[in-house]
C-alpha atoms as a PDB file:
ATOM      1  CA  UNK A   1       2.010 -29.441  23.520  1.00  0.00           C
ATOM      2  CA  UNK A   2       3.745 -26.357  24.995  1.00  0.00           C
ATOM      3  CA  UNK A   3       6.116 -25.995  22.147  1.00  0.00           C
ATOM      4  CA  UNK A   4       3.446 -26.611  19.519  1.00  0.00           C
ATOM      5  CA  UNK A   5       1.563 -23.673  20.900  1.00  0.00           C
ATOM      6  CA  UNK A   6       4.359 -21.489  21.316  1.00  0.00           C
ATOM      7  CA  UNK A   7       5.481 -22.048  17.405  1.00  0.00           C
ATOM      8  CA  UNK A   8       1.820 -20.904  16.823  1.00  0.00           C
ATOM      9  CA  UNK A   9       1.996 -17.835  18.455  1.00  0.00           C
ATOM     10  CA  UNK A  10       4.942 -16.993  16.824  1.00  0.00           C
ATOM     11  CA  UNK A  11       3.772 -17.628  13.103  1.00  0.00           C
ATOM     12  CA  UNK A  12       1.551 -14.753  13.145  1.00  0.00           C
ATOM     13  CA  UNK A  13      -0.674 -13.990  10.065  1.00  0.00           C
ATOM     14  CA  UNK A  14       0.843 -10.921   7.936  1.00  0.00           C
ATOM     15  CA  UNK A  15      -0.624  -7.811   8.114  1.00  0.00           C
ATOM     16  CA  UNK A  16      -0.973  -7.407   3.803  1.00  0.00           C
ATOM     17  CA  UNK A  17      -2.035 -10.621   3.043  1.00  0.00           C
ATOM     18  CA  UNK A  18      -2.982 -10.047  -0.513  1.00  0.00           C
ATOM     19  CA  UNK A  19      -2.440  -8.101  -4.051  1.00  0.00           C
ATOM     20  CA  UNK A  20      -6.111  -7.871  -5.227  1.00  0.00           C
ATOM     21  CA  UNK A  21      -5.590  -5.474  -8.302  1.00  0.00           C
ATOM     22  CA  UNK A  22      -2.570  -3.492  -9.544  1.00  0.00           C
ATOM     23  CA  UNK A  23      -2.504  -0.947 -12.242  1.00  0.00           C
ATOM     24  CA  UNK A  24       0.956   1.272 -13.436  1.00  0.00           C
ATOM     25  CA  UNK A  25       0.795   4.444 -14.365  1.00  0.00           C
ATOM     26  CA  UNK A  26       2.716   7.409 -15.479  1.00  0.00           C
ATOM     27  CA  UNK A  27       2.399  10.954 -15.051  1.00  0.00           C
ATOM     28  CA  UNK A  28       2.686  13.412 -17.837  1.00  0.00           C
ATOM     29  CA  UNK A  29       3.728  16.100 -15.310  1.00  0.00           C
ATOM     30  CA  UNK A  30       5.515  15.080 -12.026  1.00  0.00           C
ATOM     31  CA  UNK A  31       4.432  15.242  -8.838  1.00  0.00           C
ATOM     32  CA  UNK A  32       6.974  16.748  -5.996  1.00  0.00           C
ATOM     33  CA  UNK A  33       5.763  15.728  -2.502  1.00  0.00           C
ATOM     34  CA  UNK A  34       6.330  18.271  -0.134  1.00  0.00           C
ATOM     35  CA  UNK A  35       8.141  16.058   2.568  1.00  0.00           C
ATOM     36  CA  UNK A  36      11.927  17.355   2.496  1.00  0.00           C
ATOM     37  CA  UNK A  37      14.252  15.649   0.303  1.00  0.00           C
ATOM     38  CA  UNK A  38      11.466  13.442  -1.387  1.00  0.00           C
ATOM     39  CA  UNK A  39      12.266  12.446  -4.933  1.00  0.00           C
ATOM     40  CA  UNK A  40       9.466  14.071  -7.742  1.00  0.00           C
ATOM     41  CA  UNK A  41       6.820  11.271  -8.692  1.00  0.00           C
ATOM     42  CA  UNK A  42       6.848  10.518 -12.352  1.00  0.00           C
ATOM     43  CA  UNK A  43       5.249   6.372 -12.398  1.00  0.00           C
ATOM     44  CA  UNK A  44       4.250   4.149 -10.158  1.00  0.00           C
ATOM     45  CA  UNK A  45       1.136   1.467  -9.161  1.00  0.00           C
ATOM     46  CA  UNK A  46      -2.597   2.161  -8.109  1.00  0.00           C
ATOM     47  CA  UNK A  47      -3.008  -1.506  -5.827  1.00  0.00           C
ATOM     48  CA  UNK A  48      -5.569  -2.808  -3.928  1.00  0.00           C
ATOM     49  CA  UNK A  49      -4.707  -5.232  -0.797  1.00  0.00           C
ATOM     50  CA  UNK A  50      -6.515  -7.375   1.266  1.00  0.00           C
ATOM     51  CA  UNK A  51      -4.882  -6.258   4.821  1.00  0.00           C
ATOM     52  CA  UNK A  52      -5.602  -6.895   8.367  1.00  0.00           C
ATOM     53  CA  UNK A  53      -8.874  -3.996   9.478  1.00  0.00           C
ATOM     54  CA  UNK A  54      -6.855  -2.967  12.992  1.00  0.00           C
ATOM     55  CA  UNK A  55      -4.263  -2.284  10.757  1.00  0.00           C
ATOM     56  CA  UNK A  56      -6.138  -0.113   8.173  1.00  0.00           C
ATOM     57  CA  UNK A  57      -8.086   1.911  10.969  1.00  0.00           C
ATOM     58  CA  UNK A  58      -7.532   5.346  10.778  1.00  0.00           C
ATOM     59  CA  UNK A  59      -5.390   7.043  13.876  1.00  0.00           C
ATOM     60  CA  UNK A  60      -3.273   9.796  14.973  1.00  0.00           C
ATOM     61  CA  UNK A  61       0.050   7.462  15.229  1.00  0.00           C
ATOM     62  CA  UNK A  62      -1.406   4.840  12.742  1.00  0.00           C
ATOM     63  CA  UNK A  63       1.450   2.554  11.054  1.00  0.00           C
ATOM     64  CA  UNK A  64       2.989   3.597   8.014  1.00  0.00           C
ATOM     65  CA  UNK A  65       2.549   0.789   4.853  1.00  0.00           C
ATOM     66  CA  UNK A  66       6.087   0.320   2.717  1.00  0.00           C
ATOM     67  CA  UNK A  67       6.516  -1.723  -0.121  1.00  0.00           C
ATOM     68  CA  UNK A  68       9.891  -2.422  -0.091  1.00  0.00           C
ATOM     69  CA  UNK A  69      11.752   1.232   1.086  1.00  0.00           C
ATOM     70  CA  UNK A  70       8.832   3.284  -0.353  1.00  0.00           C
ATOM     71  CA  UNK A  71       6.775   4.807   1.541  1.00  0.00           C
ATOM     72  CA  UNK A  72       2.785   4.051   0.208  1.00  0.00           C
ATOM     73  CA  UNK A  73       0.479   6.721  -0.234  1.00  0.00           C
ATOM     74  CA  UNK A  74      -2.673   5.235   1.313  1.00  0.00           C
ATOM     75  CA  UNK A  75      -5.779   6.522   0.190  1.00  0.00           C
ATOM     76  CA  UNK A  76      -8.536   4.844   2.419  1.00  0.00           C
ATOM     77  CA  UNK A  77      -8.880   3.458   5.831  1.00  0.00           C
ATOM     78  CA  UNK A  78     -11.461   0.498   5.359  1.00  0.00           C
ATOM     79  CA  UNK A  79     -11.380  -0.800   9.402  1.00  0.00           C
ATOM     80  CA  UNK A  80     -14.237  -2.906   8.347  1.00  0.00           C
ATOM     81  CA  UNK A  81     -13.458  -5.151   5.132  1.00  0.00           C
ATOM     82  CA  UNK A  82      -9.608  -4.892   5.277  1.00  0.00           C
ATOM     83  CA  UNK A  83      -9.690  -3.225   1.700  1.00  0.00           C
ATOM     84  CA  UNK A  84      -6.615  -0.525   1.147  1.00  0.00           C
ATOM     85  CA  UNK A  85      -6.202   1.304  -2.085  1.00  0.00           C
ATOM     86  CA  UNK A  86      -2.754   2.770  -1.919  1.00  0.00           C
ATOM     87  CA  UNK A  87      -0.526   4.406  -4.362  1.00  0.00           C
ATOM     88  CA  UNK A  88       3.243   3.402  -4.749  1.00  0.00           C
ATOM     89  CA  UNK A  89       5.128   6.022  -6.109  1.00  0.00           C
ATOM     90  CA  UNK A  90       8.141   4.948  -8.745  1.00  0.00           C
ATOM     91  CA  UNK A  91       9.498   2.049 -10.453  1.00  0.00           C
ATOM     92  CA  UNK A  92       8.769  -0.547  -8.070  1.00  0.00           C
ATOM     93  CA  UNK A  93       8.594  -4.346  -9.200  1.00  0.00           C
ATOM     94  CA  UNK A  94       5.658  -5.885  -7.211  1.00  0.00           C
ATOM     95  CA  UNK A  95       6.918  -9.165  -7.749  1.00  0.00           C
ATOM     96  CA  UNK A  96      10.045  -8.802  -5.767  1.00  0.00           C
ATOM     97  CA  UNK A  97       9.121  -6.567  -3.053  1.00  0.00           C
ATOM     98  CA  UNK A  98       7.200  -7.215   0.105  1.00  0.00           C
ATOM     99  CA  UNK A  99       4.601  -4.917   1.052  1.00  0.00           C
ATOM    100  CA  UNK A 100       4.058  -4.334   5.009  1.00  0.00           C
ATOM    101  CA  UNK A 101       3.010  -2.211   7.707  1.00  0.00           C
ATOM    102  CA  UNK A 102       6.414  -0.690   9.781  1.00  0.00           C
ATOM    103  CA  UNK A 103       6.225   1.689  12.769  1.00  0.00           C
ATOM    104  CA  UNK A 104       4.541   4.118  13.484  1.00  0.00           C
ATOM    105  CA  UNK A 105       7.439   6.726  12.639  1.00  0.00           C
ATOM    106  CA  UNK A 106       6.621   9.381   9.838  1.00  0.00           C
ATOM    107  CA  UNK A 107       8.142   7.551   6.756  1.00  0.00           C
ATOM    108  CA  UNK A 108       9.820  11.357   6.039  1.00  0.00           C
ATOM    109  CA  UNK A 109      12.168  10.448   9.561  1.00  0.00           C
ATOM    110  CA  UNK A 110      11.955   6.526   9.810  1.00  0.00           C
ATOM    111  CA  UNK A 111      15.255   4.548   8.941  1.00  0.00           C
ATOM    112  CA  UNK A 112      13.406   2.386   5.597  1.00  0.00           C
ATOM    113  CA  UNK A 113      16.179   0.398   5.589  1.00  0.00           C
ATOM    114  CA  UNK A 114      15.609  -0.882   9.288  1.00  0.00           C
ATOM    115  CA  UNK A 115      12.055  -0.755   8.687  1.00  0.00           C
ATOM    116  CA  UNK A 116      12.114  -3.524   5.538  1.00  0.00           C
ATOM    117  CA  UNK A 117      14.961  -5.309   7.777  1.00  0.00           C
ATOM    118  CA  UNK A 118      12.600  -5.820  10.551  1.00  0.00           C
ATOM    119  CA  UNK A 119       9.683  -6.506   8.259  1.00  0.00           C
ATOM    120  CA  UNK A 120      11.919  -9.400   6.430  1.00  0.00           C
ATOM    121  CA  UNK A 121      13.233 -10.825  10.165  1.00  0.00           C
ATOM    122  CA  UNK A 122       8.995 -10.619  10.891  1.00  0.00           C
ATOM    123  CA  UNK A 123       8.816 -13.336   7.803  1.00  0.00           C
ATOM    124  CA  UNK A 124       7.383 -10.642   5.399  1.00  0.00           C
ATOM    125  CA  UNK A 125       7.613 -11.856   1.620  1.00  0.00           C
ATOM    126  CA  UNK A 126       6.750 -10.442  -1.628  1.00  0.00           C
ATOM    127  CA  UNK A 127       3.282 -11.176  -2.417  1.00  0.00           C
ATOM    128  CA  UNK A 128       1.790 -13.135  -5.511  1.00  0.00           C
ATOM    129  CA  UNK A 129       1.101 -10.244  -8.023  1.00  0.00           C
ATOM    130  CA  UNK A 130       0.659 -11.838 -11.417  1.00  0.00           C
ATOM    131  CA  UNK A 131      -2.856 -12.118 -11.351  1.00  0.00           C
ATOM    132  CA  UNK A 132      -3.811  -8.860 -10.128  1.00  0.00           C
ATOM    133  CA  UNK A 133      -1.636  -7.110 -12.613  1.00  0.00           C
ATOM    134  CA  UNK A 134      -3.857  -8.527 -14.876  1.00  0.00           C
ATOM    135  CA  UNK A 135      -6.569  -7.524 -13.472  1.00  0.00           C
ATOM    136  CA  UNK A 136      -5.506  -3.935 -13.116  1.00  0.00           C
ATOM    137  CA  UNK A 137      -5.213  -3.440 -16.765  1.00  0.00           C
ATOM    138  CA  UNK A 138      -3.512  -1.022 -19.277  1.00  0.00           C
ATOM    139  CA  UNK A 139      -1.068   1.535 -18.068  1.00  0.00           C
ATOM    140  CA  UNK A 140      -2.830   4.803 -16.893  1.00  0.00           C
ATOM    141  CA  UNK A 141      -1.152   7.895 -18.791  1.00  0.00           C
ATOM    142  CA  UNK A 142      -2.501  10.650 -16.069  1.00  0.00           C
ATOM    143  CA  UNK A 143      -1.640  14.571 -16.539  1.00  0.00           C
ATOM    144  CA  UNK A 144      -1.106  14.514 -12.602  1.00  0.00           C
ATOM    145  CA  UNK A 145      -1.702  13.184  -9.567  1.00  0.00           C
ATOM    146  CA  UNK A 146      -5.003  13.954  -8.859  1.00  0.00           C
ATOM    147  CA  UNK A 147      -6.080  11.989 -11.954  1.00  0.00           C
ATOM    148  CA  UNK A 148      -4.766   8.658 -10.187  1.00  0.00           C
ATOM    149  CA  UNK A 149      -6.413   9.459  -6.947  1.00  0.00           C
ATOM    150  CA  UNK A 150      -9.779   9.776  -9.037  1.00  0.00           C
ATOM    151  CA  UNK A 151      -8.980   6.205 -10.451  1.00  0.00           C
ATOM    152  CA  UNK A 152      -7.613   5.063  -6.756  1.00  0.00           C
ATOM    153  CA  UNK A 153     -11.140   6.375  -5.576  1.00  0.00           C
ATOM    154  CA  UNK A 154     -13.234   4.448  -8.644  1.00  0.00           C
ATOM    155  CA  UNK A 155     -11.502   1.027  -7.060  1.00  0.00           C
ATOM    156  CA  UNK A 156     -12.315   1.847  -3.171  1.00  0.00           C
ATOM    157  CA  UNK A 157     -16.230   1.629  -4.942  1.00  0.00           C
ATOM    158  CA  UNK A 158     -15.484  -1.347  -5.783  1.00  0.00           C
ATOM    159  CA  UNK A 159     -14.082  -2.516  -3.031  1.00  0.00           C
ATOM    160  CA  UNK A 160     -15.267  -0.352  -0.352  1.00  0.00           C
ATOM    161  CA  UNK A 161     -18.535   0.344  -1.010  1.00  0.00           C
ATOM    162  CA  UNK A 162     -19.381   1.768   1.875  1.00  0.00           C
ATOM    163  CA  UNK A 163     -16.336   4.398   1.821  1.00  0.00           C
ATOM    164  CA  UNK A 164     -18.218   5.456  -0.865  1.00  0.00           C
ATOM    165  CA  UNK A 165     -18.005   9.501   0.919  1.00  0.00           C
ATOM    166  CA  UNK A 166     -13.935   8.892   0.982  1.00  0.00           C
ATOM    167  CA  UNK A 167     -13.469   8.307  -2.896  1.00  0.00           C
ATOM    168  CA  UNK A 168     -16.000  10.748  -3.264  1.00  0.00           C
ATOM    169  CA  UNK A 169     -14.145  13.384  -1.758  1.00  0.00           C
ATOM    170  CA  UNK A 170     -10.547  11.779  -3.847  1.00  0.00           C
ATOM    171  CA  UNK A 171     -12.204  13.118  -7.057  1.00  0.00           C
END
C-alpha cells in the first residue's frame, strides 16, 4: 500500500495539460526582441493551453513556459480558469515538441537545453495538437507584432472572459 502511494505521488499531473487552439502566423516585418542575442521573429503560433492556475499566476520570479528550447511569450495570467494565450516565436512543430513550465531563470540566461532535459526526465511529452490546429484556422499574415497580440487578446475573450481589461490593454 506504501509503494502504491508513493508511485502516486510521483506521477504528478503536468503543468500544460492541453493544446486548446493554435493558429500560425507570419509577419510581414520582423520583430527583434530586445533580449541580447535573440534571433528577429518572422512566424510562429498564437496557442491557447489549458495549464495548471498556480502555475499561470502572475509573480515577480514566476516560471518561464518553453515549448521545446523557445522561450513563450505569454500574454495573460488567468490564476483562475488555467487559460494561457501565449505566443511561440519561429518555426516550431507543435506536434513534436513538449510545451512546459522550467525555472524560474530569465529564459535570456537559463541553459534551454537543461531546461527541456529536465522537463523530458519530469515525463513531459508533446501534446495532442491536431485538433486545435484546426480549430485555430488560416495562417495570420500580420504587418507586426502588435497585430498578433490584438488576435492573442481576441482569444483570452474567449477564453478568459473575465481578463477581459488584459486583452483590452493587448490591442
Amino acid at each position: 500500500m506504501i509503494a502504491l502511494l508513493s508511485l502516486a505521488a510521483l506521477a504528478a499531473e503536468p503543468d500544460v495539460k492541453s493544446v486548446e487552439w493554435a493558429r500560425p502566423f507570419e509577419l510581414t516585418e520582423a520583430h527583434q526582441p530586445n533580449t541580447p542575442g535573440s534571433s528577429p521573429v518572422s512566424e510562429g503560433w498564437i496557442v491557447e493551453l489549458r495549464v495548471d492556475p498556480d502555475k499561470a499566476r502572475a509573480a515577480a520570479v514566476a516560471p518561464a513556459l518553453y515549448a521545446g528550447t523557445v522561450a513563450v511569450y505569454r500574454t495573460n495570467w488567468d490564476h483562475i480558469g488555467g487559460c494561457a494565450v501565449v505566443i511561440i516565436p519561429g518555426d516550431t512543430d507543435l506536434a513534436t515538441v513538449p510545451i512546459y513550465f522550467g525555472s524560474s531563470a530569465l529564459p535570456e540566461s537559463a541553459d534551454t537545453d537543461a531546461e527541456l532535459q529536465a522537463a523530458v526526465d519530469r515525463g513531459v511529452k508533446p501534446l495532442p495538437t491536431a485538433k486545435a490546429v484546426s480549430a485555430g484556422g488560416d495562417k495570420l499574415v500580420a504587418a507586426d507584432l502588435r497585430d498578433v497580440y490584438r488576435a492573442a487578446a481576441d482569444r483570452i475573450e474567449i477564453c478568459a472572459p473575465h481578463e477581459k481589461g488584459r486583452a483590452d490593454a493587448l490591442r
